[in-house]
Structure formats: structure tokens, C-alpha cells
Protein backbone atom coordinates (compact mmCIF):
# COMPACT_ATOMS: atom_id res chain seq x y z
CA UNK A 1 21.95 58.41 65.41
CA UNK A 2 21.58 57.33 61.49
CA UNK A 3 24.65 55.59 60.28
CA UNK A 4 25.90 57.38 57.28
CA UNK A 5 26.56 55.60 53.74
CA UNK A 6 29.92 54.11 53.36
CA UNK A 7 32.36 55.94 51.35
CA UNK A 8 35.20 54.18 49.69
CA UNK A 9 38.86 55.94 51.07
CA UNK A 10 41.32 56.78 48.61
CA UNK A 11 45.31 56.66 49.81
CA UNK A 12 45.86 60.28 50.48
CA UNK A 13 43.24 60.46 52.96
CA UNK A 14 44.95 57.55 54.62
CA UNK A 15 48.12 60.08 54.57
CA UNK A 16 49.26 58.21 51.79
CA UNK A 17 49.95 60.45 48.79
CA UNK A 18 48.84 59.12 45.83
CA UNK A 19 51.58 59.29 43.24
CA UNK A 20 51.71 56.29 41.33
CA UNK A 21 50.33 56.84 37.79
CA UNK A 22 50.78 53.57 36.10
CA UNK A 23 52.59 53.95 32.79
CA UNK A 24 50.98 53.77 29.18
CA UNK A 25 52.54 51.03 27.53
CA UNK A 26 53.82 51.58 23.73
CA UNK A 27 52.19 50.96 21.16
CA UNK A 28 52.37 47.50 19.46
CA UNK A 29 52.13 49.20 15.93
CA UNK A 30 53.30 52.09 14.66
CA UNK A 31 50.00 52.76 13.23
CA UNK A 32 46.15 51.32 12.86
CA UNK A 33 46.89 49.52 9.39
CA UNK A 34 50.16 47.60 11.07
CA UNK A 35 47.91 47.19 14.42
CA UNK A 36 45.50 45.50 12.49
CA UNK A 37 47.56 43.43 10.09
CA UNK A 38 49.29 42.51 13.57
CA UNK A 39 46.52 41.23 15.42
CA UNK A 40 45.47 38.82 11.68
CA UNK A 41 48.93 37.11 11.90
CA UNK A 42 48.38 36.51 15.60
CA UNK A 43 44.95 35.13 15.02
CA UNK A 44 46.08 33.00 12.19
CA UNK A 45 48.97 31.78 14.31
CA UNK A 46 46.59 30.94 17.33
CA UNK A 47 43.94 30.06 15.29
CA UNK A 48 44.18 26.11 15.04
CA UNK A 49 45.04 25.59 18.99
CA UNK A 50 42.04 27.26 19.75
CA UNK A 51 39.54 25.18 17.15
CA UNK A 52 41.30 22.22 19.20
CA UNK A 53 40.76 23.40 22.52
CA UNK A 54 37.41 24.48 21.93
CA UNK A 55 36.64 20.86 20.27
CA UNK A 56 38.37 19.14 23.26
CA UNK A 57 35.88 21.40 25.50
CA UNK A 58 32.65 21.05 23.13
CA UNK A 59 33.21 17.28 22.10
CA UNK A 60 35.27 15.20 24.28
CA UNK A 61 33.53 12.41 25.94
CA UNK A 62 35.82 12.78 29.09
CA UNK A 63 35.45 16.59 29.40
CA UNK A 64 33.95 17.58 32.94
CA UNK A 65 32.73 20.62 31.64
CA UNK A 66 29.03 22.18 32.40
CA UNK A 67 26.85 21.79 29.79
CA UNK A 68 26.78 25.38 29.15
CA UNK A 69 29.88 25.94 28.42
CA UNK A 70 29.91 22.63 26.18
CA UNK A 71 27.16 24.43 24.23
CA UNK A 72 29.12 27.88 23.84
CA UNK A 73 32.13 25.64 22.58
CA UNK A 74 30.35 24.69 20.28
CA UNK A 75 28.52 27.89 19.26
CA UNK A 76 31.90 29.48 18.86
CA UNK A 77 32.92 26.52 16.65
CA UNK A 78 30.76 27.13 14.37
CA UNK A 79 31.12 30.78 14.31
CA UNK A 80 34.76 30.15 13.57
CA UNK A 81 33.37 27.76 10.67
CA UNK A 82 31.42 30.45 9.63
CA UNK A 83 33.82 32.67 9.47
CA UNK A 84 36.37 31.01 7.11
CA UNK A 85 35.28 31.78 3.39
CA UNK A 86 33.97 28.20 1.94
CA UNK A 87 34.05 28.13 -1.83
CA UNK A 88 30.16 27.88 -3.40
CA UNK A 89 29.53 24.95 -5.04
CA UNK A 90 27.71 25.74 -8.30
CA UNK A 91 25.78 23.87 -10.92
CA UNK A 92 27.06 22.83 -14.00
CA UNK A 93 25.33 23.56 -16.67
CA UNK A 94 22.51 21.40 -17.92
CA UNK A 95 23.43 19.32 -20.92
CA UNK A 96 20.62 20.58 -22.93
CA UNK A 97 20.82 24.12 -22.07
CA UNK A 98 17.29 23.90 -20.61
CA UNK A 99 16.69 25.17 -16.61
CA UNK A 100 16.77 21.79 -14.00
CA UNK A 101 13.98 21.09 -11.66
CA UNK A 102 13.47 23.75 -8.92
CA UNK A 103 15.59 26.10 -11.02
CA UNK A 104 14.25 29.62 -12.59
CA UNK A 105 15.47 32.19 -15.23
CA UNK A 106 14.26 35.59 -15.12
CA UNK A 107 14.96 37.83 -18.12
CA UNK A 108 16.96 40.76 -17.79
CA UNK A 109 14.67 43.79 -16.02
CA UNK A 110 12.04 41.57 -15.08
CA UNK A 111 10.65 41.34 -12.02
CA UNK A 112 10.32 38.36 -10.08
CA UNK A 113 6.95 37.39 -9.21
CA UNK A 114 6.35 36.91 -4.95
CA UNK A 115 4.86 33.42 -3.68
């Protein structure tokens, strides 16, 4: 006699009837904008106990965490870091007006010439 595949029983054929739908919660927002500009204030709120946590994890002598999970501490550290806009340190202009070392000017239209 072959033994048939196993087939998962829902409750009504256990004579259970089935009749619990579970219940949509409401909506957090009233619409997509708020939704969004709710979840930004929670992230900014949250935001500093979880660069700690994930440095306790990723850098703390005493953690007893795997290595692996040490490493994707860290990797979402510096995505964080990433994240937050750092201003761009620029150059001040040289005193004689002439380009620095390294540095190139390319008139306006022309085309840069490839290495």
C-alpha cells in the first residue's frame, strides 16, 4: 500500500468551524504623507539608542557576540554614518588665483580628456 503525502488539516475539517478572521488594525496615519512623516519622528527618536546598542554589540570588548553578528553591527554602523548628510569640506581658494597641485580647470563646454 503507498502511503499518501501528508496534507496539512485546517479546523473545519476537525469539525471546528473556522470563524475567526483576525481584525485589520487602523491605520496609524490618516494618510501616506502623515505615515511617512510618522515613521521619521520615530526613527529620529530611536535613532541614538540604536547607534549605542549596535556599538555596544560591534565594539565592546566584553560582548559575547559571534563574530558575525559583530561584523553586521558594524556594517549597519556605518550605513547609519552614511546615511546622515556630512557637510563637504571644500578648498579655499588659492591665494594667487592659480589651480593647486592635483587640481584641474576645464573651460566651459570642453571636454575632459580620459586617462
Amino acid at each position: 500500500m503507498a502511503k499518501t503525502p501528508h496534507e496539512p488539516r485546517n479546523h473545519s475539517q476537525r469539525g471546528e468551524p473556522s470563524q475567526h478572521v483576525p481584525d485589520v488594525p487602523p491605520p496609524s496615519a490618516s494618510s501616506g504623507a502623515d505615515g511617512v512623516s510618522v515613521g521619521r519622528e520615530r526613527a529620529r527618536r530611536y535613532l541614538p539608542d540604536m547607534v549605542d546598542l549596535l556599538a555596544a554589540i560591534a565594539l565592546s570588548p566584553d560582548s559575547e557576540a559571534a563574530l558575525h553578528t559583530k561584523m553586521m553591527s558594524a556594517k549597519h554602523l556605518m550605513d547609519i554614518a552614511g546615511a546622515i548628510p556630512q557637510p563637504t569640506p571644500t578648498l579655499p581658494p588659492a591665494a594667487d588665483g592659480r589651480p593647486r597641485a592635483g587640481e584641474q580647470t576645464f573651460a566651459a563646454g570642453a571636454e575632459r580628456e580620459s586617462d
